[in-house]
Protein backbone atom coordinates (compact mmCIF):
# COMPACT_ATOMS: atom_id res chain seq x y z
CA UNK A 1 -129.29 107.12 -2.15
CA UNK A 2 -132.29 104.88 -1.08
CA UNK A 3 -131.57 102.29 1.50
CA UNK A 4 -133.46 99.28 3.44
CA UNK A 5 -132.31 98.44 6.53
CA UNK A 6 -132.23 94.58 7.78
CA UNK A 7 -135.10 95.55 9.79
CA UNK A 8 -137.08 96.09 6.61
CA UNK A 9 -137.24 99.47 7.31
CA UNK A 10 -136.56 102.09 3.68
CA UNK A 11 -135.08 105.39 4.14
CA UNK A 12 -135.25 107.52 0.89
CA UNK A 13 -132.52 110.16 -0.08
CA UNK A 14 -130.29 109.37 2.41
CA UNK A 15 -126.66 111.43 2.25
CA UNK A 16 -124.66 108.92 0.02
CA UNK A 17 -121.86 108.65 2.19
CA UNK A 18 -123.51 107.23 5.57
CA UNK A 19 -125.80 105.30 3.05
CA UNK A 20 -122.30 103.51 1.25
CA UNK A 21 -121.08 103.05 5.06
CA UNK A 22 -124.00 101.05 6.02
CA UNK A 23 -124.49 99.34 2.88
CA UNK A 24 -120.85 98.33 3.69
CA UNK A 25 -121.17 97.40 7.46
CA UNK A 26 -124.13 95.06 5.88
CA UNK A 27 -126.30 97.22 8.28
CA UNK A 28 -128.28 98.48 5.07
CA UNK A 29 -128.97 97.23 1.46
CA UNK A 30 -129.20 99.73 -1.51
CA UNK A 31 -133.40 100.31 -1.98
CA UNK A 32 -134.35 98.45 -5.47
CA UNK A 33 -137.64 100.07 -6.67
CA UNK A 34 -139.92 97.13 -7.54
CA UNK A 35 -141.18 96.76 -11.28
CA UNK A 36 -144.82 98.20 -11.50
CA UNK A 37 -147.26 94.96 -12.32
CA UNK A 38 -147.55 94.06 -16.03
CA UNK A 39 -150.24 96.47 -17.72
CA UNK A 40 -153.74 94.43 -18.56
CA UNK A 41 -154.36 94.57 -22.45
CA UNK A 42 -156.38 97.10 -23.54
CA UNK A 43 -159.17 96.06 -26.20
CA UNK A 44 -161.07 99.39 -28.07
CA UNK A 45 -163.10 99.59 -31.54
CA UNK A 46 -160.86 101.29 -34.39
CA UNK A 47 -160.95 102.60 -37.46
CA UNK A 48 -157.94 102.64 -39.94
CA UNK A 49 -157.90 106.71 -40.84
CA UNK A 50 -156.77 105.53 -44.21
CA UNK A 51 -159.29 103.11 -45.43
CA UNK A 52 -162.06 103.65 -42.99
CA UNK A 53 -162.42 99.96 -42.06
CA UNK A 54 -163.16 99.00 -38.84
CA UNK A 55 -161.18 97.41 -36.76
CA UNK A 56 -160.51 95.72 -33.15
CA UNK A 57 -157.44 97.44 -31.58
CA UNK A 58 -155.27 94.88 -28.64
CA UNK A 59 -153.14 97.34 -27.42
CA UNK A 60 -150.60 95.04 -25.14
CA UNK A 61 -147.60 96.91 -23.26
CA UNK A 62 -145.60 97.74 -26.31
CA UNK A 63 -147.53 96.18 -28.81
CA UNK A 64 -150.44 96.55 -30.69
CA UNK A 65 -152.79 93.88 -33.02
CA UNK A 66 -155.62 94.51 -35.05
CA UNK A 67 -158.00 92.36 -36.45
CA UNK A 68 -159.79 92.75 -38.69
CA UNK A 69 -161.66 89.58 -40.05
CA UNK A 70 -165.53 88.83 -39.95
CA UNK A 71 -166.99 88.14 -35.51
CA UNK A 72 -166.82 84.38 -35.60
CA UNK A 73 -163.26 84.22 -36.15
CA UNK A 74 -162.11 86.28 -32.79
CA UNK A 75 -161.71 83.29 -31.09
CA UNK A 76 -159.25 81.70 -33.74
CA UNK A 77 -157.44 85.49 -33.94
CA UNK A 78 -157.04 85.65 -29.72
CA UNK A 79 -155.24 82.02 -29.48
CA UNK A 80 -152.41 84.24 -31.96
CA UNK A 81 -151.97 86.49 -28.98
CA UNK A 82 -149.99 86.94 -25.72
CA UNK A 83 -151.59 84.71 -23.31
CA UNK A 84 -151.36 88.30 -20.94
CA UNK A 85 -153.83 89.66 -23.58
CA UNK A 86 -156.93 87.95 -22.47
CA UNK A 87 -160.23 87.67 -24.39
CA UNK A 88 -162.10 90.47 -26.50
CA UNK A 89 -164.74 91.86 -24.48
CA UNK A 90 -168.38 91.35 -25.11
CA UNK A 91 -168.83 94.92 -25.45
CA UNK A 92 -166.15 95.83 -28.10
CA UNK A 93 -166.83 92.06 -29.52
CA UNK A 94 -170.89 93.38 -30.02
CA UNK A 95 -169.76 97.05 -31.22
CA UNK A 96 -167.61 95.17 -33.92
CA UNK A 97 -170.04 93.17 -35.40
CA UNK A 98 -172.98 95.45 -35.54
CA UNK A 99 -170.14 97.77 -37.63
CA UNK A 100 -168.49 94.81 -39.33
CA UNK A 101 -168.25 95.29 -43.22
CA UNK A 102 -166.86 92.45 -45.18
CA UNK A 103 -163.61 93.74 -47.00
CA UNK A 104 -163.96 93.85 -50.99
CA UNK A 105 -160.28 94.36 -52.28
């Protein structure tokens, strides 16, 4: 078991026995691993392998977004986000509409 003493000090693997008897004694507190920080959103260039249009990719923690409308609407498209996700970058922003196709249905 992982334990901080009230000195701040953390001991890891300790024999779980002497660990419990401390943690009882209030001597010691069980060790909490703190969460990891909140991944940044990751913006790429795409292409859908099925219809070969491209695309901009938000991948966001569990999530993922595409869009795929003409440049000057990325601005209306990021306000539909996670606030976490940020603004397109210039560069994938540039790559997209130098590639950007109008889709004909």
């Amino acid at each position: 078991m992982d334990i901080t003493l009230k000195n701040g000090r953390t001991y890891y693997q300790v024999e779980p026995t002497l660990a419990s008897i401390l943690c009882e004694l209030k001597l010691a507190d069980k060790y909490e691993k703190p969460a990891p920080p909140p991944e940044k959103a990751g913006w790429s260039n795409g292409v859908f392998v099925s219809s070969g249009r491209k695309n901009i990719t938000i991948r966001d923690g569990a999530s993922t977004y595409w869009f795929v409308g003409p440049p000057e609407k990325i601005s209306e498209f990021e306000k539909t986000l996670p606030a976490d996700a940020g603004k397109c970058p210039d560069a994938v922003l540039a790559r997209y509409t130098a590639e950007y196709v109008p889709y004909v249905s």
